[in-house]
N, C-alpha and C. Protein backbone atom coordinates (compact mmCIF):
# COMPACT_ATOMS: atom_id res chain seq x y z
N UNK A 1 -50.03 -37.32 -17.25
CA UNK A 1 -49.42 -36.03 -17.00
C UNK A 1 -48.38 -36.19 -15.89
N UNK A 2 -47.18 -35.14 -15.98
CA UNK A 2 -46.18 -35.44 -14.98
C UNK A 2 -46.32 -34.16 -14.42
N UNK A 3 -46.24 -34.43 -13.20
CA UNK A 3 -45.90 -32.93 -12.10
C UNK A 3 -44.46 -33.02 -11.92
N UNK A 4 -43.93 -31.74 -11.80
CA UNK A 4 -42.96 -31.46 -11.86
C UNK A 4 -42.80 -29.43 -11.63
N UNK A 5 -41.80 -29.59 -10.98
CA UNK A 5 -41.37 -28.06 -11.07
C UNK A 5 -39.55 -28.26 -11.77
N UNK A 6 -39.47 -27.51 -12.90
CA UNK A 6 -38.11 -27.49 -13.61
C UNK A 6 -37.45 -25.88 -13.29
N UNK A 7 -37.94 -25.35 -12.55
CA UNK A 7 -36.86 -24.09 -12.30
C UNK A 7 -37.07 -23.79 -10.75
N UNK A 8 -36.30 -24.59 -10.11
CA UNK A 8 -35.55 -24.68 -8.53
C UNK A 8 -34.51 -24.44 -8.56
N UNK A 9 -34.18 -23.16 -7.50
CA UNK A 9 -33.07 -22.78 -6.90
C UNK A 9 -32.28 -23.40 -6.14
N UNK A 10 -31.19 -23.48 -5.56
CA UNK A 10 -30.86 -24.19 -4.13
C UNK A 10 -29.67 -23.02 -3.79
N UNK A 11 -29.42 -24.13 -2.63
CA UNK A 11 -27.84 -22.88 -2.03
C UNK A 11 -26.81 -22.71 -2.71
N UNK A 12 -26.58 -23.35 -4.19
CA UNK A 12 -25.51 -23.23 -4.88
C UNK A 12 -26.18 -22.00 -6.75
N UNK A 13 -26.88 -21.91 -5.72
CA UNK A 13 -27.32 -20.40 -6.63
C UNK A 13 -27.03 -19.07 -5.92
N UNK A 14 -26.84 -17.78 -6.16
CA UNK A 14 -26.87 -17.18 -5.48
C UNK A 14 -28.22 -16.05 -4.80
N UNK A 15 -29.29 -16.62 -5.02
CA UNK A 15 -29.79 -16.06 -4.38
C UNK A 15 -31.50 -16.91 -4.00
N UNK A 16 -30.36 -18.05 -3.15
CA UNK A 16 -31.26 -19.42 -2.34
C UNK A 16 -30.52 -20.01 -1.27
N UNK A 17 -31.07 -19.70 -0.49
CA UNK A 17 -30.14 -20.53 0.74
C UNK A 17 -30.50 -22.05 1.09
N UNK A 18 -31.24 -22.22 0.28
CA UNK A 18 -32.54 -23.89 0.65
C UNK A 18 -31.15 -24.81 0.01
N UNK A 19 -31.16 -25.75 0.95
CA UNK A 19 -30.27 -27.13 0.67
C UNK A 19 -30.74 -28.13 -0.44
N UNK A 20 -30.35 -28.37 -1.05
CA UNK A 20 -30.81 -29.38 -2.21
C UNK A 20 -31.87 -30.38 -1.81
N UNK A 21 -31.21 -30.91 -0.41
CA UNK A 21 -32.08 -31.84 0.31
C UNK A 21 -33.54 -31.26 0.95
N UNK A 22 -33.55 -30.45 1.05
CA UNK A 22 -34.51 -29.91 2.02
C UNK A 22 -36.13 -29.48 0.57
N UNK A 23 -35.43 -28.74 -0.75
CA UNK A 23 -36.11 -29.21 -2.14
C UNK A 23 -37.08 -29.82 -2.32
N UNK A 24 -36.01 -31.12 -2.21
CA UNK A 24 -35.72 -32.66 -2.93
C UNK A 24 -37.08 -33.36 -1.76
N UNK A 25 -37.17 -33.24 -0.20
CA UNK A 25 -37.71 -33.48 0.40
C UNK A 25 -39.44 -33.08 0.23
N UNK A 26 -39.19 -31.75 -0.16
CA UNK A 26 -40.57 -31.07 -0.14
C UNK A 26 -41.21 -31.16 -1.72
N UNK A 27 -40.28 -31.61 -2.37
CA UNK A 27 -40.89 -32.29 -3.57
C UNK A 27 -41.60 -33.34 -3.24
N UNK A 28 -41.26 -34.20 -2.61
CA UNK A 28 -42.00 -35.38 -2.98
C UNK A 28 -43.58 -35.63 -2.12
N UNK A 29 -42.65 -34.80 -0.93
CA UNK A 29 -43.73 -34.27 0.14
C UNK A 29 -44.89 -33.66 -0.46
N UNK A 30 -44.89 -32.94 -1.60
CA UNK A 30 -46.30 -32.19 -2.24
C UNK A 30 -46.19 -33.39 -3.57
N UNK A 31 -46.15 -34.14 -3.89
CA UNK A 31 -46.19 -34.97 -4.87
C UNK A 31 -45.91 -34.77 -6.29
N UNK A 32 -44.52 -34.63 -6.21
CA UNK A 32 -43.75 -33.85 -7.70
C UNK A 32 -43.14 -35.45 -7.99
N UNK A 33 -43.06 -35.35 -9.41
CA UNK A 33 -42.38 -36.63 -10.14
C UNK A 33 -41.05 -36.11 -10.45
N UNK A 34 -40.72 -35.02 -10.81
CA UNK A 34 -39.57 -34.11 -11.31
C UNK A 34 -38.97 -33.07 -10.55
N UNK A 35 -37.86 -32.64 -10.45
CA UNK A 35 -37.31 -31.27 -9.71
C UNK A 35 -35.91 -31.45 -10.59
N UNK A 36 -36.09 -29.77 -11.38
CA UNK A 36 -34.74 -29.81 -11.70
C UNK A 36 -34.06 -28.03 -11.09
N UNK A 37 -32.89 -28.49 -10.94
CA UNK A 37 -32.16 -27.71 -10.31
C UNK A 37 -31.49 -26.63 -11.35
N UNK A 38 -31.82 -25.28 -11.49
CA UNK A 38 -31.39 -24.40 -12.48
C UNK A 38 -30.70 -23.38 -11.95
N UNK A 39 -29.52 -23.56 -11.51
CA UNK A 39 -29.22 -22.31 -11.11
C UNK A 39 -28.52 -21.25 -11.89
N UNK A 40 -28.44 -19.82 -11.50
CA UNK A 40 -28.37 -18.71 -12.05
C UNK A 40 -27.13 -19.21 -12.31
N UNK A 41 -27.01 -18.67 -13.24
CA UNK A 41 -25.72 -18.61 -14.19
C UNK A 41 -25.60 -17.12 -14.90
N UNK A 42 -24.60 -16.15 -14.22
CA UNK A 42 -24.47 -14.95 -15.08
C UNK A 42 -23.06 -14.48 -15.35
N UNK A 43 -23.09 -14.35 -16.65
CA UNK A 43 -21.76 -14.17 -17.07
C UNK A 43 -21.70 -12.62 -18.17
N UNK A 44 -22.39 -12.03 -17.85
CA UNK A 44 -21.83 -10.33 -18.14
C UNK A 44 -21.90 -9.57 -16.78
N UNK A 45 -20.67 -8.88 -16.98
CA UNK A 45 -20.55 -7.74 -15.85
C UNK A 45 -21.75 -7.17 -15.25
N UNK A 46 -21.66 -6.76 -14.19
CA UNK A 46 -22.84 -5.90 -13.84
C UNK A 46 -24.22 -6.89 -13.32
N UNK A 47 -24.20 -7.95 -13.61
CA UNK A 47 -25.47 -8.77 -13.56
C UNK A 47 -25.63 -9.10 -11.80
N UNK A 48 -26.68 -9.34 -11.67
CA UNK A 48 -26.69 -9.74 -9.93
C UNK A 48 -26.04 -10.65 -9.46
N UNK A 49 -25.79 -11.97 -9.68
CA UNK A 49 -24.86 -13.13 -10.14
C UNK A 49 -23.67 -12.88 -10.42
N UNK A 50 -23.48 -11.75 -11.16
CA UNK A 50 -22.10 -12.11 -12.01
C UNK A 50 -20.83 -13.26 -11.46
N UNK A 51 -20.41 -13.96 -12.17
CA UNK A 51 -19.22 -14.79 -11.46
C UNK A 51 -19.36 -15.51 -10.00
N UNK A 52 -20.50 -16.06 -9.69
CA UNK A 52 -20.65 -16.52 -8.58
C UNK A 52 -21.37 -17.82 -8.31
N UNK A 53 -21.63 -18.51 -9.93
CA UNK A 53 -22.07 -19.67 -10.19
C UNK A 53 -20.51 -21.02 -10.07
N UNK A 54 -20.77 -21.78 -9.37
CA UNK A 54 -19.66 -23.29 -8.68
C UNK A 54 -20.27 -24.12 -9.83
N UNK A 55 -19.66 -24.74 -10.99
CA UNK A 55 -20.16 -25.73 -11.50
C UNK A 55 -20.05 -27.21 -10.85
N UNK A 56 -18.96 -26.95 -10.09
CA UNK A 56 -18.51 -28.20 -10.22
C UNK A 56 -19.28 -28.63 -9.09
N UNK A 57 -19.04 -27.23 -7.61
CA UNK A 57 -19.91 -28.05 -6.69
C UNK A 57 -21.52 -28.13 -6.73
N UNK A 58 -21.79 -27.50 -7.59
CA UNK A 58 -23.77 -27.42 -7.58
C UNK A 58 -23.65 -29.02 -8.66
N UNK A 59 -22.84 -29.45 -9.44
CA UNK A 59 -22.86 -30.48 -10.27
C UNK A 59 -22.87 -31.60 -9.39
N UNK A 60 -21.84 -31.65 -8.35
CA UNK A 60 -21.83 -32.81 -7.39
C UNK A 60 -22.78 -33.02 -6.59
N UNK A 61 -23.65 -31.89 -5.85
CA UNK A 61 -24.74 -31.78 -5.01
C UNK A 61 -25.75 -32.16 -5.83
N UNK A 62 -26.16 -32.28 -7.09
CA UNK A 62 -27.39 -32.56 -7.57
C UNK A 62 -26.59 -33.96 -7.99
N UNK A 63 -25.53 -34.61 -8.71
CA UNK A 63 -25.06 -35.84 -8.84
C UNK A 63 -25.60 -36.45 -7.17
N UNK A 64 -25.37 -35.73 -6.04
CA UNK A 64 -25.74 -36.82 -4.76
C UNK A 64 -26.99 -36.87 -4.98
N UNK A 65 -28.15 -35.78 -5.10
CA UNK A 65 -29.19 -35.81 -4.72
C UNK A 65 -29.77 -36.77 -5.70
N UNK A 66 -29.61 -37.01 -7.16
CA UNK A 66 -29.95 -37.83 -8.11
C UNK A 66 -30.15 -39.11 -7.38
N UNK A 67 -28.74 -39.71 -7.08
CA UNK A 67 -28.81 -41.04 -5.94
C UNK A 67 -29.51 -41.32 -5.02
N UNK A 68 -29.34 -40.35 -4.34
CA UNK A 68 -30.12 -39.94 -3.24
C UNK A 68 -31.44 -40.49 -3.36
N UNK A 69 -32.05 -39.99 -4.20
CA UNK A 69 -33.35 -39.94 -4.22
C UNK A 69 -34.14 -40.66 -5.39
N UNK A 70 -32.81 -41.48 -5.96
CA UNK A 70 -33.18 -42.57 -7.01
C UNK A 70 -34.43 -43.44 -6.72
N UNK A 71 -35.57 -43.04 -7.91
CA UNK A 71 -36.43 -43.93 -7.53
C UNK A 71 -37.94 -43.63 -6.58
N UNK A 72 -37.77 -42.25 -5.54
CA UNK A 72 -38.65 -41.26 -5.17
C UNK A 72 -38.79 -40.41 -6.26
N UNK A 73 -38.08 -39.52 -6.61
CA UNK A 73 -38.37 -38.84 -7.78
C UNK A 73 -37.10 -38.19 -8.87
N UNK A 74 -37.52 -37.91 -10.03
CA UNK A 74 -36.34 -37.27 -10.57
C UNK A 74 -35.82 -36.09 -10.56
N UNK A 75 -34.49 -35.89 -10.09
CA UNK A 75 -33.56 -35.05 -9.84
C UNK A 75 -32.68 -34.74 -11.66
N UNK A 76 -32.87 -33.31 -11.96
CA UNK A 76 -32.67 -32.79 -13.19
C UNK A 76 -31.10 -31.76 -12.78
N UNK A 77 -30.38 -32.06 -13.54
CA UNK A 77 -29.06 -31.27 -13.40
C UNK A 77 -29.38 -29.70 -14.53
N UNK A 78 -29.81 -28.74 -13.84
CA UNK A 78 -30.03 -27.78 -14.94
C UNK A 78 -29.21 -25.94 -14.45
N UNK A 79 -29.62 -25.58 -15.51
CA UNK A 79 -29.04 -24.02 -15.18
C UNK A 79 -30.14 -22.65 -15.64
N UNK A 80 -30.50 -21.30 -15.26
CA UNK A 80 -30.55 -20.43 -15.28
C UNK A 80 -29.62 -19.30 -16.58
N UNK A 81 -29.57 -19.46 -17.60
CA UNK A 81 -28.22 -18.04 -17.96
C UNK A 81 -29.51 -17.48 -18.54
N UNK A 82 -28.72 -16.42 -17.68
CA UNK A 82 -29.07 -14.92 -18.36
C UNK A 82 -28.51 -14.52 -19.80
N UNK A 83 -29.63 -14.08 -20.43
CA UNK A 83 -29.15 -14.09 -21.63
C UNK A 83 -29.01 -12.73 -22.20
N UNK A 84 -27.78 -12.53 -22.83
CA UNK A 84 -27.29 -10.92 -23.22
C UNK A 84 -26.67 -10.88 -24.95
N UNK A 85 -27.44 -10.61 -25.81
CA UNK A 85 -26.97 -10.68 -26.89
C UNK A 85 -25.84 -9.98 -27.62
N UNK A 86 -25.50 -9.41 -26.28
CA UNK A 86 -24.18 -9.25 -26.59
C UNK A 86 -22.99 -10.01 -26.16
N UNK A 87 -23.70 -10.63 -25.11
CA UNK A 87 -22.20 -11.74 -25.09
C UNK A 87 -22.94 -13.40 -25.56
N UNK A 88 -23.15 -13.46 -26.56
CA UNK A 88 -23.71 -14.98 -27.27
C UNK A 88 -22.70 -15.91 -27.18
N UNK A 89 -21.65 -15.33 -27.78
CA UNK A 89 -20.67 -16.13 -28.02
C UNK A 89 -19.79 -16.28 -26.44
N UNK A 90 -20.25 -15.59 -25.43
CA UNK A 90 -19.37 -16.48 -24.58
C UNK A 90 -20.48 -17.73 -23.66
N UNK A 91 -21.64 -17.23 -23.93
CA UNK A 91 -22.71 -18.20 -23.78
C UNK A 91 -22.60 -19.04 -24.02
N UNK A 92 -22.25 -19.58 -25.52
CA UNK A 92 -22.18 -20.73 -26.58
C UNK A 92 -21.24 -21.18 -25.94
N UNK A 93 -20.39 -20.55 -25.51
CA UNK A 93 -19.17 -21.16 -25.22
C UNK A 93 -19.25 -21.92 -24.15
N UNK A 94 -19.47 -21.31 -23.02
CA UNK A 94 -20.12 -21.92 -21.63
C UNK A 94 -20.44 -23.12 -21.26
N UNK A 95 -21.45 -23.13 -22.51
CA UNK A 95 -22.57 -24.19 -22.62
C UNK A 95 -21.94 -25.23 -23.36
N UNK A 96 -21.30 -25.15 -24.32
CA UNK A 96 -20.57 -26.13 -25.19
C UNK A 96 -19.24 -27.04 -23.79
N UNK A 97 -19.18 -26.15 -23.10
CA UNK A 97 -17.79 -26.62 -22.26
C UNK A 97 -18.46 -27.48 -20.82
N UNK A 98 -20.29 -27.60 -20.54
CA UNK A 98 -20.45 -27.30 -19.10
C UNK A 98 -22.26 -28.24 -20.13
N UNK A 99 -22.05 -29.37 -19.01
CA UNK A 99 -23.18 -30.77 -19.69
C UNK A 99 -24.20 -30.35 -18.70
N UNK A 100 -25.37 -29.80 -19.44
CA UNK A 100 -26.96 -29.97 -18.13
C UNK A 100 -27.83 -30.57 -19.00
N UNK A 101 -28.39 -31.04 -17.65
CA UNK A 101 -30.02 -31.60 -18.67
C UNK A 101 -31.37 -30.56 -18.98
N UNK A 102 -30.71 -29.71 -18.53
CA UNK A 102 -32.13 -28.63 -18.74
C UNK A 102 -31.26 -27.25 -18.90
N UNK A 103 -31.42 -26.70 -19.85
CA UNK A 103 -31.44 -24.87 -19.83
C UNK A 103 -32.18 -24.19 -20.04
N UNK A 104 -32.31 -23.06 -18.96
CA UNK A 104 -33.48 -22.19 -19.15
C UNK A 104 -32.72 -21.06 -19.65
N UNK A 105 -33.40 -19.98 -20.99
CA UNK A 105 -32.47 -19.10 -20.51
C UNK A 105 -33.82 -17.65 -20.59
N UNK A 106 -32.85 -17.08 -19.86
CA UNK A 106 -33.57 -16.08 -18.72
C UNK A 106 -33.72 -14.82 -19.68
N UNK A 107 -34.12 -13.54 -19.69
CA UNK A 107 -33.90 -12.65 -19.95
C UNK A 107 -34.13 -11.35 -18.56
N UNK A 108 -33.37 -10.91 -17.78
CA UNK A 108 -33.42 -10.40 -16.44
C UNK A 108 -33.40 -8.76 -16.25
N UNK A 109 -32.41 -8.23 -17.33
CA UNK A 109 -32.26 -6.92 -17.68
C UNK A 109 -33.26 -6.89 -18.95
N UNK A 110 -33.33 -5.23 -18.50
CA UNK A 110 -33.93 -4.54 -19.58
C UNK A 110 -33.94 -3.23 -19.58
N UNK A 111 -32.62 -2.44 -20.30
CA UNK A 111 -32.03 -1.32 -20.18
C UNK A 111 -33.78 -0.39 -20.95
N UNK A 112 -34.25 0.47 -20.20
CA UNK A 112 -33.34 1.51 -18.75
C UNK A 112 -33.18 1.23 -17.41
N UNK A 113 -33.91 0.03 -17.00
CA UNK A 113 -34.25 -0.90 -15.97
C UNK A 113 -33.80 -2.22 -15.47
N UNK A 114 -33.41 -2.42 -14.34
CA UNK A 114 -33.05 -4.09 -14.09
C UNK A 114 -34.37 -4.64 -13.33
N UNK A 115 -34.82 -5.63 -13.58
CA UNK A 115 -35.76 -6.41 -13.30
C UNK A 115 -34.91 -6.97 -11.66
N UNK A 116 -33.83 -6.68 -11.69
CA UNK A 116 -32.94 -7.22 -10.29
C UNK A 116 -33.75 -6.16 -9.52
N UNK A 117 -33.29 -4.92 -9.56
CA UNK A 117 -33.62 -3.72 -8.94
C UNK A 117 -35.07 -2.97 -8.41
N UNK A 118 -34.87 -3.20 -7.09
CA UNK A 118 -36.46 -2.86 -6.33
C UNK A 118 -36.96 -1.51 -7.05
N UNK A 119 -35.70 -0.40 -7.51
CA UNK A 119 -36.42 1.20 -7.96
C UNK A 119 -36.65 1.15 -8.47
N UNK A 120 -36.53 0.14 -10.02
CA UNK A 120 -36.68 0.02 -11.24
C UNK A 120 -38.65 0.11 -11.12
N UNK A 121 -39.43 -0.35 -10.32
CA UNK A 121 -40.73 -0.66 -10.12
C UNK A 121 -41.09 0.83 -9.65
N UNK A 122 -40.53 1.67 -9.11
CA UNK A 122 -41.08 3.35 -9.05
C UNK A 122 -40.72 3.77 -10.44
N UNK A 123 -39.54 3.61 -11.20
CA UNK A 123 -39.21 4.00 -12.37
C UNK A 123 -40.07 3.85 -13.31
N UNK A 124 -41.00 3.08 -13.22
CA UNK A 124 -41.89 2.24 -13.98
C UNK A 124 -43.14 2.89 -14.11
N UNK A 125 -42.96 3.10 -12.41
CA UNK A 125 -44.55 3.88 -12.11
C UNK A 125 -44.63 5.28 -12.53
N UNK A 126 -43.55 5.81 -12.13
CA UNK A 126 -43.47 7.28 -12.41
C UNK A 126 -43.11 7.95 -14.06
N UNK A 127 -42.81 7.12 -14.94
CA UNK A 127 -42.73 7.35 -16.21
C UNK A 127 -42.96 6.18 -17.36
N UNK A 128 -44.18 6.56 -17.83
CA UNK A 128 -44.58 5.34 -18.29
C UNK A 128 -43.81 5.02 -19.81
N UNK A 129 -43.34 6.43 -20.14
CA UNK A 129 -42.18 6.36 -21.69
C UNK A 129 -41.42 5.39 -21.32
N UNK A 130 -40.54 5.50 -19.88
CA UNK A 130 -39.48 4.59 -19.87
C UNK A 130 -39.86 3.11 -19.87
N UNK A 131 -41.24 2.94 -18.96
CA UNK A 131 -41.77 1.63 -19.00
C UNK A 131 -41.91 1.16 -20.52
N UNK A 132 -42.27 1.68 -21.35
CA UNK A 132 -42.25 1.20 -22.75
C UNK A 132 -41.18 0.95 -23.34
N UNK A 133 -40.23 1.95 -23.07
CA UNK A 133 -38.70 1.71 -23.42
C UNK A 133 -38.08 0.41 -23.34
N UNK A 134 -38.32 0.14 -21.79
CA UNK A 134 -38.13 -0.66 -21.11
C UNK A 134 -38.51 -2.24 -21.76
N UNK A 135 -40.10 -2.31 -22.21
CA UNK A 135 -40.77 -3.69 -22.58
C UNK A 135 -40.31 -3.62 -23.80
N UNK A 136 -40.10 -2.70 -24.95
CA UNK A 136 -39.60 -2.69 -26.32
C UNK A 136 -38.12 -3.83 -26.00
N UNK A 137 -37.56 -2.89 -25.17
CA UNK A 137 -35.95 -3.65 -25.29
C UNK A 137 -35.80 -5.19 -24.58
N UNK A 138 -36.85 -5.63 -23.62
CA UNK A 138 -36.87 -6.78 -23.26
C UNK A 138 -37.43 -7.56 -24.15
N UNK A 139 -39.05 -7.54 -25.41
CA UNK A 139 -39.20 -8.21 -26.26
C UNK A 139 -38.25 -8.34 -27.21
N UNK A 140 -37.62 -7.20 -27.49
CA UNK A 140 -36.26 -7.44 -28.40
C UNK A 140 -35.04 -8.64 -28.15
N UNK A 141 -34.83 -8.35 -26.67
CA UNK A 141 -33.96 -9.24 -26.17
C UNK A 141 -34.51 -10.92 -26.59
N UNK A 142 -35.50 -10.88 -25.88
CA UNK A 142 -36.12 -12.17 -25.91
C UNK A 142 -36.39 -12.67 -26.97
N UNK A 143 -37.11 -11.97 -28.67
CA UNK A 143 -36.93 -12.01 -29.55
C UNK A 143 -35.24 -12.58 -29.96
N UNK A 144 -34.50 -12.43 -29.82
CA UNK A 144 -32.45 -12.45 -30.34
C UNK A 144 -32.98 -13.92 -29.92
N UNK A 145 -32.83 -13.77 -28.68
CA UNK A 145 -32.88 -15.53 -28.13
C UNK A 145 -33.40 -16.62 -28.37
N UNK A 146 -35.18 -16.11 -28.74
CA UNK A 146 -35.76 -16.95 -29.42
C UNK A 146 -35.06 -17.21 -30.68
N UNK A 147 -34.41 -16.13 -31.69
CA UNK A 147 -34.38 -17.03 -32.84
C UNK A 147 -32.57 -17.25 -33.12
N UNK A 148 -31.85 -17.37 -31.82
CA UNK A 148 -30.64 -17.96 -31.63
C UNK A 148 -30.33 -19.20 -31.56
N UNK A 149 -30.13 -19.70 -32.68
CA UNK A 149 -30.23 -21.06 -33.13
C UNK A 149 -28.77 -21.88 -32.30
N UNK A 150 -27.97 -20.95 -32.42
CA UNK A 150 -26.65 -21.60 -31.84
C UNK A 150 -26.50 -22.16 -30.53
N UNK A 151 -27.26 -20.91 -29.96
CA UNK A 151 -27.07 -20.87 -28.18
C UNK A 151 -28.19 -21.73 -28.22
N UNK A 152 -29.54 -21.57 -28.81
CA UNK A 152 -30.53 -23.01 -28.48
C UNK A 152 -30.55 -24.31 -28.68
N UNK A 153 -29.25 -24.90 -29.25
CA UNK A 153 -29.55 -25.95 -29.60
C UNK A 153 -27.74 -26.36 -29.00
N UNK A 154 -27.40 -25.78 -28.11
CA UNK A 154 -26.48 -25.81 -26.74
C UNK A 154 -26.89 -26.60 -25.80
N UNK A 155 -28.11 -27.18 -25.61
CA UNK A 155 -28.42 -28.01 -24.48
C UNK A 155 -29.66 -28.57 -25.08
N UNK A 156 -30.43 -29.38 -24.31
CA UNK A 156 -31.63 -30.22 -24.50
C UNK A 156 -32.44 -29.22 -24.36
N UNK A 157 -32.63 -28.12 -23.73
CA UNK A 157 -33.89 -26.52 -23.81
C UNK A 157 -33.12 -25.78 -23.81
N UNK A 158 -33.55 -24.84 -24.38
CA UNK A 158 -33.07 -23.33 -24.65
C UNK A 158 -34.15 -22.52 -24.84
């Protein structure tokens, strides 16, 4: 069996201030064989993320840390997208243009509610219609994705 954690944040996500190194350190420190680096990736309007994912520099920081740490443990070049079935096709696109070894993809919204959003959890409490509303349209979501053959077979996971 391999230990491993595959969905780590760092400072080239936006919402992690932890240094790649500092991770990478406490990985090995608790005895992980694996750490891959997924950061948020959001590309529809409105999203918490939106437009604030660096490929190039979160690509070079995990290219050092790979070296880095060649041989202590493995360092995974991966990403986070949020997934919106309405924008698939700029997903596909993304992903076709932008090489990881791991994709997770997320499902984060769930109209009437953002899973971002602290009120969304009184919204929840205080009307339980909408809470259903709410889980209908996120299994739906997640459902599209699961059987999105295009966007899943965009990287080594989907």
């Amino acid at each position: 069996m391999m230990y491993c954690d595959l969905h780590v944040h760092s400072s080239a996500s936006c919402d992690s201030d932890t240094e790649i190194w500092d991770v990478c350190e406490r990985a090995i420190g608790v005895g992980l064989e694996a750490v891959a680096f997924t950061e948020h990736v959001e590309l529809a309007p409105g999203d918490y993320c939106y437009k604030r994912y660096d490929y190039e520099r979160s690509k070079s920081a995990c290219d050092k840390a790979k070296e880095r740490y060649r041989g202590r443990i493995e360092v995974l070049f991966g990403a986070e997208v949020t997934y919106h079935s309405w924008i698939e096709g700029e997903i596909r696109c993304f992903l076709a243009e932008h090489g990881f070894d791991l994709i997770i993809g997320s499902v984060h919204d769930t109209p009437p509610i953002s899973l971002w959003d602290p009120v969304s959890a009184e919204l929840v409490k205080s009307s339980p219609d909408t809470a259903r509303l709410a889980l209908r349209n996120y299994l739906d979501e997640v459902r599209r994705l699961a059987l999105d053959r295009a966007v899943r077979h965009s990287g080594p996971f989907w």
